[in-house]
Protein backbone atom coordinates (compact mmCIF):
# COMPACT_ATOMS: atom_id res chain seq x y z
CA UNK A 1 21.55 -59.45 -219.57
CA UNK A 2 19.82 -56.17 -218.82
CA UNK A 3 17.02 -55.40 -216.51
CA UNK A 4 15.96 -51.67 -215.54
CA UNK A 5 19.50 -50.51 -215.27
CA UNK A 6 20.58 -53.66 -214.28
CA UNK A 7 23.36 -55.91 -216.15
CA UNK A 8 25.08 -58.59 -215.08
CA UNK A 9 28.22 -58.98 -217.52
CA UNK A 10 31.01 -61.66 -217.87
CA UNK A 11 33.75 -61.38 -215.48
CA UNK A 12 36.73 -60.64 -216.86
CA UNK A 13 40.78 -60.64 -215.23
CA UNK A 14 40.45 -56.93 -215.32
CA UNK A 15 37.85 -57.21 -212.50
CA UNK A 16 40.42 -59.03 -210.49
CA UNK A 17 40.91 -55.97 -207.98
CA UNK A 18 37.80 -55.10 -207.61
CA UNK A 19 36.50 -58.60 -206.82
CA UNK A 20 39.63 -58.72 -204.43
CA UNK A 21 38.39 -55.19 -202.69
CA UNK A 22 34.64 -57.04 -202.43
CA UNK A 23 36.16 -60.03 -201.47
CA UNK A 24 37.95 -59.18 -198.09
CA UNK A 25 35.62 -56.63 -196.84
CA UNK A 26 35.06 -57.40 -193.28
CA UNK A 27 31.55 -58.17 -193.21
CA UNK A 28 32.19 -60.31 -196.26
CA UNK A 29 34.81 -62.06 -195.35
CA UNK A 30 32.70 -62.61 -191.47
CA UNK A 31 29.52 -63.91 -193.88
CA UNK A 32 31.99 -66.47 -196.04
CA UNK A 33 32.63 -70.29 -195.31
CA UNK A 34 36.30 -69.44 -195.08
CA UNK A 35 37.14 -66.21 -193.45
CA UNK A 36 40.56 -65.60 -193.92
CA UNK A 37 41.56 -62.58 -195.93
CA UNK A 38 42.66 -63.09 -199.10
CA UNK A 39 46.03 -62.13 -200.66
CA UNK A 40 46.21 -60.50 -204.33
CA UNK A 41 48.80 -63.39 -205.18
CA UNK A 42 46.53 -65.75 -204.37
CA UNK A 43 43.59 -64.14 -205.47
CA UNK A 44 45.21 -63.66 -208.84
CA UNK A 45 46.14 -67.27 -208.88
CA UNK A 46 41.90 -68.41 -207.93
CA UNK A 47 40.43 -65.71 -210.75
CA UNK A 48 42.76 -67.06 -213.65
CA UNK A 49 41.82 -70.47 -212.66
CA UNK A 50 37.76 -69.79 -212.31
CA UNK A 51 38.19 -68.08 -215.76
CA UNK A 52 39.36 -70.50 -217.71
CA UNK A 53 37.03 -73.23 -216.24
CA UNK A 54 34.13 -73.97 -218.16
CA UNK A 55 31.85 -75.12 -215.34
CA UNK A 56 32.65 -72.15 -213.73
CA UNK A 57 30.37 -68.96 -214.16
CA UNK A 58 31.20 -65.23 -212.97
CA UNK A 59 29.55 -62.12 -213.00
CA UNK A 60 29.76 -58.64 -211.92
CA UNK A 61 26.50 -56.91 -211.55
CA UNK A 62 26.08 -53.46 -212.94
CA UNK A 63 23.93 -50.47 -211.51
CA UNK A 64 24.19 -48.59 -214.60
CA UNK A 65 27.88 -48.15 -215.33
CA UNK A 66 28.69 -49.01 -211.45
CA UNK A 67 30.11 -51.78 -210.28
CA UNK A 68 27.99 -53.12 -207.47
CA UNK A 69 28.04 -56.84 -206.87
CA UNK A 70 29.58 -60.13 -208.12
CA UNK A 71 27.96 -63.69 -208.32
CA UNK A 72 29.48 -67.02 -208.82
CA UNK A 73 28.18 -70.49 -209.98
CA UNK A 74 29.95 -73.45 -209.71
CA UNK A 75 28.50 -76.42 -211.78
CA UNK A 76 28.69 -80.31 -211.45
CA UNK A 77 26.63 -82.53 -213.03
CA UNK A 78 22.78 -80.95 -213.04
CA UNK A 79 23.25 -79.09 -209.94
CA UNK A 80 25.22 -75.67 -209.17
CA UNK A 81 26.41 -73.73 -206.10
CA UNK A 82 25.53 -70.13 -206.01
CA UNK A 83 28.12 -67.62 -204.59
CA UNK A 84 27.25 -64.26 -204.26
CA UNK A 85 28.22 -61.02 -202.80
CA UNK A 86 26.97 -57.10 -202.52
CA UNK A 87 29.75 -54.40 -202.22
CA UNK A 88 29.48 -52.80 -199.15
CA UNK A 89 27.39 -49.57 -199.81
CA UNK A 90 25.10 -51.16 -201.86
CA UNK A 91 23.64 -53.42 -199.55
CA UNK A 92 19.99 -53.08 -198.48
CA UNK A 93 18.55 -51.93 -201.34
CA UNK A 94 17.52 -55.07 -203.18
CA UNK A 95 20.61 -56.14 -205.24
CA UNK A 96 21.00 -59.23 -203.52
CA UNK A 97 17.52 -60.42 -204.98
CA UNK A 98 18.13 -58.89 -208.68
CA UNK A 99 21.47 -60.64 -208.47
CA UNK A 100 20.09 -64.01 -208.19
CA UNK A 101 17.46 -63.44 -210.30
CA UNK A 102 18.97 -62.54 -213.33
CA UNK A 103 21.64 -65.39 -213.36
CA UNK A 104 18.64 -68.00 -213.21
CA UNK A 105 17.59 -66.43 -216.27
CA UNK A 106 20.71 -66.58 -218.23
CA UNK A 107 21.84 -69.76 -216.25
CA UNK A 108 18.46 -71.23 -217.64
CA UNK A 109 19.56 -70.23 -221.26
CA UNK A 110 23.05 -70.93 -221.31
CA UNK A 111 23.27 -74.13 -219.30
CA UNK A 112 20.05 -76.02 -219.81
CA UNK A 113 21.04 -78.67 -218.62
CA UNK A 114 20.91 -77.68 -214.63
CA UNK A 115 18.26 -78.78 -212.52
CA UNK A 116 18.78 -77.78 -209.10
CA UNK A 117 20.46 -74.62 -207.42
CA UNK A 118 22.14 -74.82 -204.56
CA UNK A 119 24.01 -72.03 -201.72
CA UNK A 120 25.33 -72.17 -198.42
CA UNK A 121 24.83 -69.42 -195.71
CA UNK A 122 25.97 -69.14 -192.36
CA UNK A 123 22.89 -69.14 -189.82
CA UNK A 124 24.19 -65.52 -188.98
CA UNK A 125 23.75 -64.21 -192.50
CA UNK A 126 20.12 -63.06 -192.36
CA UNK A 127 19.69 -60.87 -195.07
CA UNK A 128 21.50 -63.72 -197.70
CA UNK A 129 19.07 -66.10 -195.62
CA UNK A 130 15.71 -63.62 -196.61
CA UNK A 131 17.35 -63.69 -199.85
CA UNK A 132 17.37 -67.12 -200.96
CA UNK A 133 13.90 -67.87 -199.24
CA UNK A 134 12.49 -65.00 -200.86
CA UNK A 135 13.05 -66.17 -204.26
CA UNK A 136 12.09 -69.61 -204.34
CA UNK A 137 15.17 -71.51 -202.32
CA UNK A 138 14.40 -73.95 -199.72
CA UNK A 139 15.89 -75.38 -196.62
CA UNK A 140 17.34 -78.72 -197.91
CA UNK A 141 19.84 -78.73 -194.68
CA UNK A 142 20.74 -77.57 -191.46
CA UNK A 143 23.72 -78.13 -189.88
CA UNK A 144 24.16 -76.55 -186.05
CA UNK A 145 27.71 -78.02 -185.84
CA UNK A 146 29.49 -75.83 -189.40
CA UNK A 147 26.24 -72.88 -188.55
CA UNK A 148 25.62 -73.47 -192.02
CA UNK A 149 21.89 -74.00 -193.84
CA UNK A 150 22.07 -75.66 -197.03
CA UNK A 151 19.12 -73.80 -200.01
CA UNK A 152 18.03 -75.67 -202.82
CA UNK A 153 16.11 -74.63 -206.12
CA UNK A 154 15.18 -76.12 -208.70
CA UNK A 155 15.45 -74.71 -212.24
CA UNK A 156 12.75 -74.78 -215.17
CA UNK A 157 10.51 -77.59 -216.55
CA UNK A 158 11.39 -78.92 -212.94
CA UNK A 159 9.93 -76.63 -211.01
């Protein structure tokens, strides 16, 4: 999918160091449910995994022919959990937003069947908090003992 410059393309095991790099910046790794930095063995080992699972969806997020943000969705049933993140010196200038938006629209094509979207934030994540409540997600939980807020969506003829 294309958008203005935009594209958000199929992950591939290429992309593995690269996500890697993305995945244990600091500020990502401070903003994830788990925290711990990852090693490439065992980063090597998830990727391989994700890519050969079918409810499993991942994209990298192109500014042109830049690399400049990955997004996840894990599906079960109707409902999926959204996992995304911004590489560092791209934040702040609206990617998060364009991120999400285009995977509804190809999510919406390719898996029909999906009804509700679902993500997870820490209550210190602000800007992936503005994020999700600026494109249609709502509180469906809030947790003060995991800091966590649960967003919900839902998808299509169900909205």
């Amino acid at each position: 999918m294309s958008i203005l410059g935009l594209s958000l393309k199929k992950a591939t095991i290429s992309d593995c160091e690269l996500l890697l790099s993305w995945a244990n910046e600091p500020d990502t790794r401070r903003n994830s449910l788990n925290s711990e930095s990852i090693s490439l063995e065992t980063h090597t080992k998830w990727l391989t995994q994700i890519l050969h699972d079918e409810s499993v969806s991942l994209y990298i997020l192109y500014s042109e022919d830049i690399p400049v943000g990955q997004i996840r969705l894990n599906c079960t049933g109707t409902q999926a959990k959204i996992s995304y993140s911004i590489a560092r010196e791209y934040r702040g200038r609206g990617f998060g937003s364009q991120i999400i938006r285009m995977l509804e629209a190809i999510i919406t094509a390719e898996r029909p069947s999906l009804a509700i979207l679902v993500a997870e934030v820490k209550f210190m994540n602000v800007p992936s908090k503005k994020i999700f409540e600026n494109n249609g997600y709502s509180i469906a939980q809030e947790d003060s003992v995991t800091q966590v807020i649960l967003y919900s969506k839902l998808l299509g003829k169900n909205s």
